[in-house]
N, C-alpha and C. Protein backbone atom coordinates (compact mmCIF):
# COMPACT_ATOMS: atom_id res chain seq x y z
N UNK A 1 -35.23 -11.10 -31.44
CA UNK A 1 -35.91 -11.81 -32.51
C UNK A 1 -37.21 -11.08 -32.86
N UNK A 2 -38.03 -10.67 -31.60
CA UNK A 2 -39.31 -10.31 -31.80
C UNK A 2 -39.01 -8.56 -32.60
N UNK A 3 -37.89 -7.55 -32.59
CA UNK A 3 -37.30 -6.99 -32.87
C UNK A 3 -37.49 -6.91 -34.87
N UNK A 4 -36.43 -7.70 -34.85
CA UNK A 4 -36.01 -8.72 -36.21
C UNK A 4 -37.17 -8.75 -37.14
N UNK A 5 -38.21 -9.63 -36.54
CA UNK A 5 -39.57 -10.28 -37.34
C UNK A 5 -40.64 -8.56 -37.66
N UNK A 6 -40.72 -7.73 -36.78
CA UNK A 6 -41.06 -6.78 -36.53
C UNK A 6 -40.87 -5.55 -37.73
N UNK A 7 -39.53 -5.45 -37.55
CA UNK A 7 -38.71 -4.26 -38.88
C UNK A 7 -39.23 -5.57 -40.25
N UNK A 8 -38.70 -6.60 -40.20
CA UNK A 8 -39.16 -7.58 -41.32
C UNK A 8 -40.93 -7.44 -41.85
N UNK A 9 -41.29 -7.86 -41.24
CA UNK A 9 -42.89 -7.25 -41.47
C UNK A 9 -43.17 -6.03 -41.81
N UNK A 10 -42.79 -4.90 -41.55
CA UNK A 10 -42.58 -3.75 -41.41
C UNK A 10 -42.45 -3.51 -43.21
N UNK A 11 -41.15 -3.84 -43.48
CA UNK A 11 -40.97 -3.90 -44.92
C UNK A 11 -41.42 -4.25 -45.69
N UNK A 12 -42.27 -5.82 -44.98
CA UNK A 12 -42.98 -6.12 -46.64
C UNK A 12 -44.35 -5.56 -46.69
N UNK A 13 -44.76 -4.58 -45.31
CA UNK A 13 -46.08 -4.12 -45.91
C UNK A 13 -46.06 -2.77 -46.76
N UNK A 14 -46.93 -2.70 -47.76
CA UNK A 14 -46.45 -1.50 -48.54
C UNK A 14 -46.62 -0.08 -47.98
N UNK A 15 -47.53 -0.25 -47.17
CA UNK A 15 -47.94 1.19 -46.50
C UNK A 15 -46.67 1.39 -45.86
N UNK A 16 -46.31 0.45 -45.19
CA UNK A 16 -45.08 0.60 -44.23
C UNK A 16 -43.76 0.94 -44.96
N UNK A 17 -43.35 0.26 -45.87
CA UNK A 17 -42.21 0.12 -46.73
C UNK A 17 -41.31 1.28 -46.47
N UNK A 18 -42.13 2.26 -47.08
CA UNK A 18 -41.19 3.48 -47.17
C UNK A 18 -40.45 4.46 -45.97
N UNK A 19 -41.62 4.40 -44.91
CA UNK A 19 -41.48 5.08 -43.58
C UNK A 19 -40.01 4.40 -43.02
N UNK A 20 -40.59 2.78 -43.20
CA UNK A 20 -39.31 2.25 -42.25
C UNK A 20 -37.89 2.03 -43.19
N UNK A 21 -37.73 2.29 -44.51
CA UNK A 21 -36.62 2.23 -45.28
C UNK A 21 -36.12 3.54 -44.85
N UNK A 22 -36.86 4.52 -45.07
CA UNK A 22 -36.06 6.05 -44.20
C UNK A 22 -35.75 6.25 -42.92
N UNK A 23 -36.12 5.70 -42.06
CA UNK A 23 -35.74 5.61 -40.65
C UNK A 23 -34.87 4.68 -40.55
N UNK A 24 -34.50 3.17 -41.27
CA UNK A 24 -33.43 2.46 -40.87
C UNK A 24 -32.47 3.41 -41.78
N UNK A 25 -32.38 3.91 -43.11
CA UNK A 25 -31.81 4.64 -43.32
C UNK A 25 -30.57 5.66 -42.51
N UNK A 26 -31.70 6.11 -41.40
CA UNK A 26 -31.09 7.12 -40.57
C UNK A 26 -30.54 6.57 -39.34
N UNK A 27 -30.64 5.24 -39.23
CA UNK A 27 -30.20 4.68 -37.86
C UNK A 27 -28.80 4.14 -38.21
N UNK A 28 -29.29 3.05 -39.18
CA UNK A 28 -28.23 2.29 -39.44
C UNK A 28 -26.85 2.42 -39.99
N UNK A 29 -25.68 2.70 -40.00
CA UNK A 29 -24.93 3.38 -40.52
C UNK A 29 -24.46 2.27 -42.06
N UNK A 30 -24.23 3.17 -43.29
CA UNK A 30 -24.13 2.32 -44.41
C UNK A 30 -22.64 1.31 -44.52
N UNK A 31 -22.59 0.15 -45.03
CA UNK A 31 -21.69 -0.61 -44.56
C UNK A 31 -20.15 -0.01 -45.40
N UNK A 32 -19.15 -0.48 -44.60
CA UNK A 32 -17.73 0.54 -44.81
C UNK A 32 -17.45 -0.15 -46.59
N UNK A 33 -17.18 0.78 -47.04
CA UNK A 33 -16.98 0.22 -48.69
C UNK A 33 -15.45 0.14 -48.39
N UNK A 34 -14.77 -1.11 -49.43
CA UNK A 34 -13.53 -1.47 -49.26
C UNK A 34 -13.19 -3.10 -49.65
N UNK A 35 -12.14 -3.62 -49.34
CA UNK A 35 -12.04 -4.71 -49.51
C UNK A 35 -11.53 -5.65 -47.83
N UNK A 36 -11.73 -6.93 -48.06
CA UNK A 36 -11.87 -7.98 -46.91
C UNK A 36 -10.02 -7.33 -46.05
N UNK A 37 -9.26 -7.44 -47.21
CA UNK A 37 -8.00 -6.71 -47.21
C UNK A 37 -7.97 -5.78 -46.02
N UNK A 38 -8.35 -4.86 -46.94
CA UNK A 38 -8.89 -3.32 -46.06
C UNK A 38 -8.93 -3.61 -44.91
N UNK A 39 -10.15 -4.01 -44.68
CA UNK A 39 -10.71 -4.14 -43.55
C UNK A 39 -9.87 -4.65 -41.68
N UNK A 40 -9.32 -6.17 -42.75
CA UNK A 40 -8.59 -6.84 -41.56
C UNK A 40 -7.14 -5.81 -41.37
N UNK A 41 -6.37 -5.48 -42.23
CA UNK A 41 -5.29 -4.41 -41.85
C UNK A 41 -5.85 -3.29 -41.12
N UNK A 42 -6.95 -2.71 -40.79
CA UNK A 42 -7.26 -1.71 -39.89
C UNK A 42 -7.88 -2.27 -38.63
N UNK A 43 -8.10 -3.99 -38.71
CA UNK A 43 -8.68 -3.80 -37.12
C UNK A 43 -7.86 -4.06 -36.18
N UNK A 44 -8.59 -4.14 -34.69
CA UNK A 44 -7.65 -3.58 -33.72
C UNK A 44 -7.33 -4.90 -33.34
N UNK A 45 -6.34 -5.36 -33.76
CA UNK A 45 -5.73 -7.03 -33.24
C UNK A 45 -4.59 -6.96 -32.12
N UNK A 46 -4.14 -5.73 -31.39
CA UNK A 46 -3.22 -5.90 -30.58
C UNK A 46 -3.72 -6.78 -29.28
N UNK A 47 -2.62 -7.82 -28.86
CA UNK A 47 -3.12 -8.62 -27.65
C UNK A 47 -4.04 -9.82 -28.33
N UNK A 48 -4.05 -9.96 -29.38
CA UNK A 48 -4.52 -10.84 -29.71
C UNK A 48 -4.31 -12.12 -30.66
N UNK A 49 -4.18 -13.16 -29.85
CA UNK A 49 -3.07 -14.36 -30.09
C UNK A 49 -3.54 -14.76 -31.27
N UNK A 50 -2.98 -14.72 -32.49
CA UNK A 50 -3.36 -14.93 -34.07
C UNK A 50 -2.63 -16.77 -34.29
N UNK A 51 -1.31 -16.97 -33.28
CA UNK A 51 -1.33 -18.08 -33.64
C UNK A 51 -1.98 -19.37 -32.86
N UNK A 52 -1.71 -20.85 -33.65
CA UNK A 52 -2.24 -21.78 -32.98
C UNK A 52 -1.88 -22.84 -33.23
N UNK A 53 -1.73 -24.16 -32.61
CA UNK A 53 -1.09 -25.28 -32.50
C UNK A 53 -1.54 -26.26 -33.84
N UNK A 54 -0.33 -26.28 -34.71
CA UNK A 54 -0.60 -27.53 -35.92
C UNK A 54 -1.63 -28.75 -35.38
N UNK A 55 -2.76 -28.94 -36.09
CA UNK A 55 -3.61 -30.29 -35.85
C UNK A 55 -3.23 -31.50 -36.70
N UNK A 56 -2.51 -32.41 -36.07
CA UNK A 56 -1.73 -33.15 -36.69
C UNK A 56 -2.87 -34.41 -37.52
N UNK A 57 -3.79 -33.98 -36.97
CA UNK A 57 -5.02 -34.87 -36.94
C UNK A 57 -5.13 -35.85 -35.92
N UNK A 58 -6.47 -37.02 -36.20
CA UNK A 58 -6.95 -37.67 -35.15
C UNK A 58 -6.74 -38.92 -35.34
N UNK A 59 -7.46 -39.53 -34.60
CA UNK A 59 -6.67 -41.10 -34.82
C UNK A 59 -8.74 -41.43 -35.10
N UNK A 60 -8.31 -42.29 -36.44
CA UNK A 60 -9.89 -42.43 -36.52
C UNK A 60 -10.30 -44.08 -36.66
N UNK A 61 -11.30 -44.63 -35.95
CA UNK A 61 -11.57 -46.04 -36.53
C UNK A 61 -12.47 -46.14 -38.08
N UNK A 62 -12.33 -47.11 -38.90
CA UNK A 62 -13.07 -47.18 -39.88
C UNK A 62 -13.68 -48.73 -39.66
């Protein structure tokens, strides 16, 4: 968190702005361009139980 608030501050001061936009720049890697599609057909889902038991629902008082 203290992390977080830190780079956040960081940005909104102007002296700071620029230093730390080029260094997260260089850290952060830019996010994968594509679609939601894309994405889920390439991840690694083997071993991993996709199904799950119908919720027939609950029994509710009113």
């Amino acid at each position: 968190v203290a992390l977080v608030r830190g780079v956040a501050a960081a940005l909104a001061d102007p002296l700071r702005e620029a230093e730390v936009r080029a260094v997260l720049r260089e850290v952060v890697p830019p996010p994968a361009s594509g679609s939601l599609k894309a994405l889920l057909a390439a991840a690694p889902l083997e071993g991993v139980d996709l199904e799950r038991p119908r919720d027939l629902g609950r029994d509710v008082a009113f």
